[in-house]
C-alpha atoms as a PDB file:
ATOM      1  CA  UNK A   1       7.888 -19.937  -1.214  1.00  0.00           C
ATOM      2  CA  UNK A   2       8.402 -23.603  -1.228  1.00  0.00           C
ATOM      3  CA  UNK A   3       5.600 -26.464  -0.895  1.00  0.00           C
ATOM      4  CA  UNK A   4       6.776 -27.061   2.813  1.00  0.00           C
ATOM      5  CA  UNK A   5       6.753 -23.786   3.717  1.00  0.00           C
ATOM      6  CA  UNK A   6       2.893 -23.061   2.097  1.00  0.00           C
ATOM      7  CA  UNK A   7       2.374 -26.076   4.009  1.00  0.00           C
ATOM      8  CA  UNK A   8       3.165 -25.055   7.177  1.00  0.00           C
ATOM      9  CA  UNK A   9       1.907 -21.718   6.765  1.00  0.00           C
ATOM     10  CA  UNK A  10      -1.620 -23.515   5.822  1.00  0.00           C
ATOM     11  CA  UNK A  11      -1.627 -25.083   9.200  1.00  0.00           C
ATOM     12  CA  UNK A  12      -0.921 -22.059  10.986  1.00  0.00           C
ATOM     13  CA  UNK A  13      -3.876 -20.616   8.958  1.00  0.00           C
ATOM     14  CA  UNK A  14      -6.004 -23.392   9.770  1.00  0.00           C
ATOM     15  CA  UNK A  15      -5.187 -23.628  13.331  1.00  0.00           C
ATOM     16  CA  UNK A  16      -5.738 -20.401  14.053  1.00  0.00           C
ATOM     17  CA  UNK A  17      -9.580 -20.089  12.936  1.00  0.00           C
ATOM     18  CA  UNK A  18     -10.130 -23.277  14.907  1.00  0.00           C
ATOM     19  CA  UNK A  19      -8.595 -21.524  17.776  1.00  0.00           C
ATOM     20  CA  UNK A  20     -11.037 -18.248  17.125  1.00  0.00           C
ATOM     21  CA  UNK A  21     -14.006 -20.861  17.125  1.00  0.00           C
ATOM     22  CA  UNK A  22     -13.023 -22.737  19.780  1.00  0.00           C
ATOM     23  CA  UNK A  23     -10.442 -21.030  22.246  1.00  0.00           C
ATOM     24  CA  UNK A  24     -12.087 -17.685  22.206  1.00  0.00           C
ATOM     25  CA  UNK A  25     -15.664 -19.146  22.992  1.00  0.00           C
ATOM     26  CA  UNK A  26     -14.398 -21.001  26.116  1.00  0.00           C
ATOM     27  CA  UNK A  27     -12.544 -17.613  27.314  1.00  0.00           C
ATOM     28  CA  UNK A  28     -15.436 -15.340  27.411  1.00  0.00           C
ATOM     29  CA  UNK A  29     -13.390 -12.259  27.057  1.00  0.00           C
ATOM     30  CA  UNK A  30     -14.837  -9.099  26.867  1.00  0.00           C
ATOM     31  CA  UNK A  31     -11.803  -8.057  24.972  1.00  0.00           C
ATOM     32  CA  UNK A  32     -11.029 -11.376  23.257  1.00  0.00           C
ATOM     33  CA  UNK A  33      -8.606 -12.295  21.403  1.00  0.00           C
ATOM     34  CA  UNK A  34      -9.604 -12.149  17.812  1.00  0.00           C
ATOM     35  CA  UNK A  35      -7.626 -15.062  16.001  1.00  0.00           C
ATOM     36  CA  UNK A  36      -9.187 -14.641  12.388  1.00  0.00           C
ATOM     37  CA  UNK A  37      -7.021 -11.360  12.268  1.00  0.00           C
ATOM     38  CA  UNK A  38      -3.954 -12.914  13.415  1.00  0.00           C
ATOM     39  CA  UNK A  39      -4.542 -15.270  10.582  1.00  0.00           C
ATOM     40  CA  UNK A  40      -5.449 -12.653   7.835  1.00  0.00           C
ATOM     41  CA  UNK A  41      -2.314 -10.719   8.697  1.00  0.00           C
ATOM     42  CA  UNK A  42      -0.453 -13.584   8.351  1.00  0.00           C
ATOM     43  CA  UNK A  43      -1.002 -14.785   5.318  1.00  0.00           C
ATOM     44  CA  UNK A  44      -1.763 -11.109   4.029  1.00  0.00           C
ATOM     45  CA  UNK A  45       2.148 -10.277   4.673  1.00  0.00           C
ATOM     46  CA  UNK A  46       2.922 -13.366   2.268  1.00  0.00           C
ATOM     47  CA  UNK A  47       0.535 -12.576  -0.509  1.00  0.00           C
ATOM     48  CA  UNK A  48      -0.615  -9.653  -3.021  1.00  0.00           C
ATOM     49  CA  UNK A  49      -3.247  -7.298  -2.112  1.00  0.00           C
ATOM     50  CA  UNK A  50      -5.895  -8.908  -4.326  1.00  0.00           C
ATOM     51  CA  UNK A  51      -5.111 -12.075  -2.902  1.00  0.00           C
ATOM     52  CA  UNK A  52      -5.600 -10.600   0.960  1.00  0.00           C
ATOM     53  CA  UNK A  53      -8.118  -8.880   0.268  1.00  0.00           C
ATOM     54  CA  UNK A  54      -9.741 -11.896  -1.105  1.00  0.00           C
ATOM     55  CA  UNK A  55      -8.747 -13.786   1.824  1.00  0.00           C
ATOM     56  CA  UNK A  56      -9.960 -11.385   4.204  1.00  0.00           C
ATOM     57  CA  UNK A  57     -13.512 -11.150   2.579  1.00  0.00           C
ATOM     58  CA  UNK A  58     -13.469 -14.979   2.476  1.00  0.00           C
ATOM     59  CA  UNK A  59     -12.750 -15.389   6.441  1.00  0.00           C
ATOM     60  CA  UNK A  60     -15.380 -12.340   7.151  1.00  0.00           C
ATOM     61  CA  UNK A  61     -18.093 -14.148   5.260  1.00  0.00           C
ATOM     62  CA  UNK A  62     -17.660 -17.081   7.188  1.00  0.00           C
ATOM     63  CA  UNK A  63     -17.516 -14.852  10.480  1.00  0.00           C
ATOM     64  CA  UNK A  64     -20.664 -12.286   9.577  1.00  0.00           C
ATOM     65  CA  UNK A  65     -22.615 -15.941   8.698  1.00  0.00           C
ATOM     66  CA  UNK A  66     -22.780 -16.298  12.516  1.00  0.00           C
ATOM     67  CA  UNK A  67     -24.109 -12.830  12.748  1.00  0.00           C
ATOM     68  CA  UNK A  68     -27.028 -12.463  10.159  1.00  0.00           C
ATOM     69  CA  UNK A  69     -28.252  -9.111  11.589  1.00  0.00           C
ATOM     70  CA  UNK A  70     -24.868  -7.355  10.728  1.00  0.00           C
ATOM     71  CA  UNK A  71     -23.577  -9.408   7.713  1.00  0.00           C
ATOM     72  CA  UNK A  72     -21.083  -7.881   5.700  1.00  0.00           C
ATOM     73  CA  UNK A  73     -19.567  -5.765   8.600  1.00  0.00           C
ATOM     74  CA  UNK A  74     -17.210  -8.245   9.043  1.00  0.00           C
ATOM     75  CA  UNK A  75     -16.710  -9.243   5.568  1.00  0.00           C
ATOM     76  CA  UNK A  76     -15.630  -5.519   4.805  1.00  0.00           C
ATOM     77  CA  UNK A  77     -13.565  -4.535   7.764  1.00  0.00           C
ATOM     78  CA  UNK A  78     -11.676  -7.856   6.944  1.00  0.00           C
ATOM     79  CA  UNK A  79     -11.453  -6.826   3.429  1.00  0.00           C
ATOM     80  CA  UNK A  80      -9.983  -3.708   4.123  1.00  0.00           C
ATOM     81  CA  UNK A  81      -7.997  -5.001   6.731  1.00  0.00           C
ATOM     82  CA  UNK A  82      -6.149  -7.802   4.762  1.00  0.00           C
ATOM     83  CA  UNK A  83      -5.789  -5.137   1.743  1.00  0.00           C
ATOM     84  CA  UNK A  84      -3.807  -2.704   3.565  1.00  0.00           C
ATOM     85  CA  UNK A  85      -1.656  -5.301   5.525  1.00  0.00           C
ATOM     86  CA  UNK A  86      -0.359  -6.815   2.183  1.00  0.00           C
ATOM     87  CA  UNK A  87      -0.135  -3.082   0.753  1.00  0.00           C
ATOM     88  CA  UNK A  88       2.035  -1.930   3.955  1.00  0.00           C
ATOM     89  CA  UNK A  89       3.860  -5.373   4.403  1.00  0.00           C
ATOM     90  CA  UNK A  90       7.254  -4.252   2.753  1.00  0.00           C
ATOM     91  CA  UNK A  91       7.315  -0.620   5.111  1.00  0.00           C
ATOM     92  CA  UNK A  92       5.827  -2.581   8.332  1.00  0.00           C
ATOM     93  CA  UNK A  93       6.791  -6.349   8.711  1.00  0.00           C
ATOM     94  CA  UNK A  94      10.256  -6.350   9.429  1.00  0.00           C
ATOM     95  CA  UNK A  95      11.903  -7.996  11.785  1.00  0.00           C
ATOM     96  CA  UNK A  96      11.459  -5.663  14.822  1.00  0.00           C
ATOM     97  CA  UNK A  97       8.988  -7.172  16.957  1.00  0.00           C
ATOM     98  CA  UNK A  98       7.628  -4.054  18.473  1.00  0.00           C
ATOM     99  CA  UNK A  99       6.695  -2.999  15.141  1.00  0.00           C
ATOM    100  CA  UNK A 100       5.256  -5.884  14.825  1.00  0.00           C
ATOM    101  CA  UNK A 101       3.027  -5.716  17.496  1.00  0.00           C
ATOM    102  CA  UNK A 102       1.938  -2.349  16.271  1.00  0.00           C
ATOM    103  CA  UNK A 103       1.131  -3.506  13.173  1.00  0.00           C
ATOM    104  CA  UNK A 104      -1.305  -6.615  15.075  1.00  0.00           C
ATOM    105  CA  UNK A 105      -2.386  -4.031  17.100  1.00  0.00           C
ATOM    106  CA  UNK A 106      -3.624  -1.876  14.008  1.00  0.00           C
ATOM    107  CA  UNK A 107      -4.684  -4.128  12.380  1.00  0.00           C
ATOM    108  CA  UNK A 108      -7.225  -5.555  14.796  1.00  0.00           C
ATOM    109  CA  UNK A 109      -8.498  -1.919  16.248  1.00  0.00           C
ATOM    110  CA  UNK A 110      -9.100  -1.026  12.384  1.00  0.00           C
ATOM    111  CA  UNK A 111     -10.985  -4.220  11.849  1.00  0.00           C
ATOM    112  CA  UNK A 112     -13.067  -3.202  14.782  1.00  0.00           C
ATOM    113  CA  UNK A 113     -13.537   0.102  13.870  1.00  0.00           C
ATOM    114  CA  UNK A 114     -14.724  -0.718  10.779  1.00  0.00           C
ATOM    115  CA  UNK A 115     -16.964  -3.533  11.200  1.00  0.00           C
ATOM    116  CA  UNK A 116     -18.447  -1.687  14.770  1.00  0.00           C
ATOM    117  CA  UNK A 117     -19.355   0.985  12.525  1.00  0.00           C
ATOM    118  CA  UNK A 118     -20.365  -0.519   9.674  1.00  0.00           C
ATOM    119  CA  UNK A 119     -22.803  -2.473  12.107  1.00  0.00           C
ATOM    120  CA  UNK A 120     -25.317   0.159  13.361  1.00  0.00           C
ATOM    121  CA  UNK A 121     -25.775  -1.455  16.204  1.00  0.00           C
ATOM    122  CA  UNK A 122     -24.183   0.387  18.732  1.00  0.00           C
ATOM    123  CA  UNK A 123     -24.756   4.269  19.510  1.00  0.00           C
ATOM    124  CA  UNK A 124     -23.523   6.587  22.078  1.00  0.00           C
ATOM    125  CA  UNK A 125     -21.916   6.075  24.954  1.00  0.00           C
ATOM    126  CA  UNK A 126     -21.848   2.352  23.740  1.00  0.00           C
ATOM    127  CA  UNK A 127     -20.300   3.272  20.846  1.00  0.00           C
ATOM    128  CA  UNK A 128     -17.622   5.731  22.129  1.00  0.00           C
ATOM    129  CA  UNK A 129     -17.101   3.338  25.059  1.00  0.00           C
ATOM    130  CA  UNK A 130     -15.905   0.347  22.709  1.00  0.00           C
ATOM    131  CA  UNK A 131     -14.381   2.626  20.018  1.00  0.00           C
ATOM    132  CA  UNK A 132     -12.261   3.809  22.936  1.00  0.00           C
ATOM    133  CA  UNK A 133     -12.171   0.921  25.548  1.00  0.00           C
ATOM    134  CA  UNK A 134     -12.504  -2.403  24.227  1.00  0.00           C
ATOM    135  CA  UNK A 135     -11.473  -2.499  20.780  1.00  0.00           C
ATOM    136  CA  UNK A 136      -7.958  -1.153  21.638  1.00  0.00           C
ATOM    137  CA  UNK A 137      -7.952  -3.628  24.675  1.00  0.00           C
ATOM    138  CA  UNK A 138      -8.690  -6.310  22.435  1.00  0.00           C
ATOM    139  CA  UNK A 139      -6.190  -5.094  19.692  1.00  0.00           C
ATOM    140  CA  UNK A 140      -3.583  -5.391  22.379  1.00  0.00           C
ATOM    141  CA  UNK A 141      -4.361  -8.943  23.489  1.00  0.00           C
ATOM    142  CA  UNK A 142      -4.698  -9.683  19.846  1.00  0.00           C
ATOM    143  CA  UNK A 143      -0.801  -8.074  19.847  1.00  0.00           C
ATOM    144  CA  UNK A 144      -0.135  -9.985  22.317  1.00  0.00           C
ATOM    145  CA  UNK A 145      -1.056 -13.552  20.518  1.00  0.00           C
ATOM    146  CA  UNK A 146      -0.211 -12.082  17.017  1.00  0.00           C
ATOM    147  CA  UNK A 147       3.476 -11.777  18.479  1.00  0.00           C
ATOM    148  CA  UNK A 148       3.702 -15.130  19.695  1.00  0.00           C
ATOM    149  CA  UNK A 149       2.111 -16.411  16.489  1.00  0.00           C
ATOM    150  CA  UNK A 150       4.782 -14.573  14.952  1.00  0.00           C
ATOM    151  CA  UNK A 151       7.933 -15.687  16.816  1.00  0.00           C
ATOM    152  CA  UNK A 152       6.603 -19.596  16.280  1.00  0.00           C
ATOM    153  CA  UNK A 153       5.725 -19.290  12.451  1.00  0.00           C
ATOM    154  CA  UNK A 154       9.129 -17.283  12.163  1.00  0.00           C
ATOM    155  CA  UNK A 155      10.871 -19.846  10.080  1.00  0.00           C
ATOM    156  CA  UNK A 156       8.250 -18.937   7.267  1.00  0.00           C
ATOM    157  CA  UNK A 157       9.435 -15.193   7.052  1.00  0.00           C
ATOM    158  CA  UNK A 158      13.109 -16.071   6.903  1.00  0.00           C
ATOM    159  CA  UNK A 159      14.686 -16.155   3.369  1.00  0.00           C
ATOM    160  CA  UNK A 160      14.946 -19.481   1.726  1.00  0.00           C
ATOM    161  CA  UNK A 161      18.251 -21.160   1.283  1.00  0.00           C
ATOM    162  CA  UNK A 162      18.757 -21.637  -2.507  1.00  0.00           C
END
């Protein structure tokens, strides 16, 4: 990957966790769109496992420090999350962008999953009822952005010109 292109794909990074801070606040959404997994995926699709993992745990961190009473849910569902994208990126991120949006899609409902979970804070019909509800509703608005994210930053996934 060239300078320019690391570049670019820096901004995107960066531009999309001001977005999750600052966007997603001012929408209110139940089912909001979650922005730091748009980012993790992609960069995670670009880099090694270690390196998304890393990544992943990095951006959680920041997130769970905004939620001391369930710190490290985040942390680890990002972890995991960022692992497995960069472990699955040669089977999943082609150039099909339904696929694409599945693999958004997955990738946010497993970070919820795992950080809900992780969290204790929810039980019952709370629990089934955003397991079920508004974590896949909010992995499919995540799609949703994740797709157009895609289709703009699509000059980074192209092969370079030698």
């Amino acid at each position: 990957m060239t300078f320019a292109r690391r570049v670019l794909l820096a901004l995107f990074f960066f531009t999309l966790i001001a977005l999750h801070y600052s966007l997603r606040p001012a929408l209110g959404w139940r089912a909001g769109i979650d922005f730091l997994v748009v980012a993790l995926l992609l960069v995670a699709v670009r880099t090694r496992p270690g390196a998304a993992a890393l990544i992943g745990f990095a951006i959680g961190i920041v997130a769970d420090a905004m939620v001391p009473e369930a710190f490290g849910a985040g942390a680890l569902a990002l972890t995991i999350v960022g692992y497995t994208a960069s472990w699955l990126k040669a089977a999943f991120f082609a150039d099909n962008i339904l696929l694409n949006a599945v693999f958004v899609f997955a990738g946010k409902w497993m970070a919820d999953l795992i950080t809900v979970l992780a969290e204790h804070r929810l039980g019952g019909q709370e629990l089934v009822l955003q397991l079920v509800l508004w974590s896949p509703l909010a992995a499919a608005v995540t799609a949703v952005v994740g797709i157009v994210v895609l289709l703009i930053a699509r000059p980074l996934a192209l092969p370079e010109r030698g």
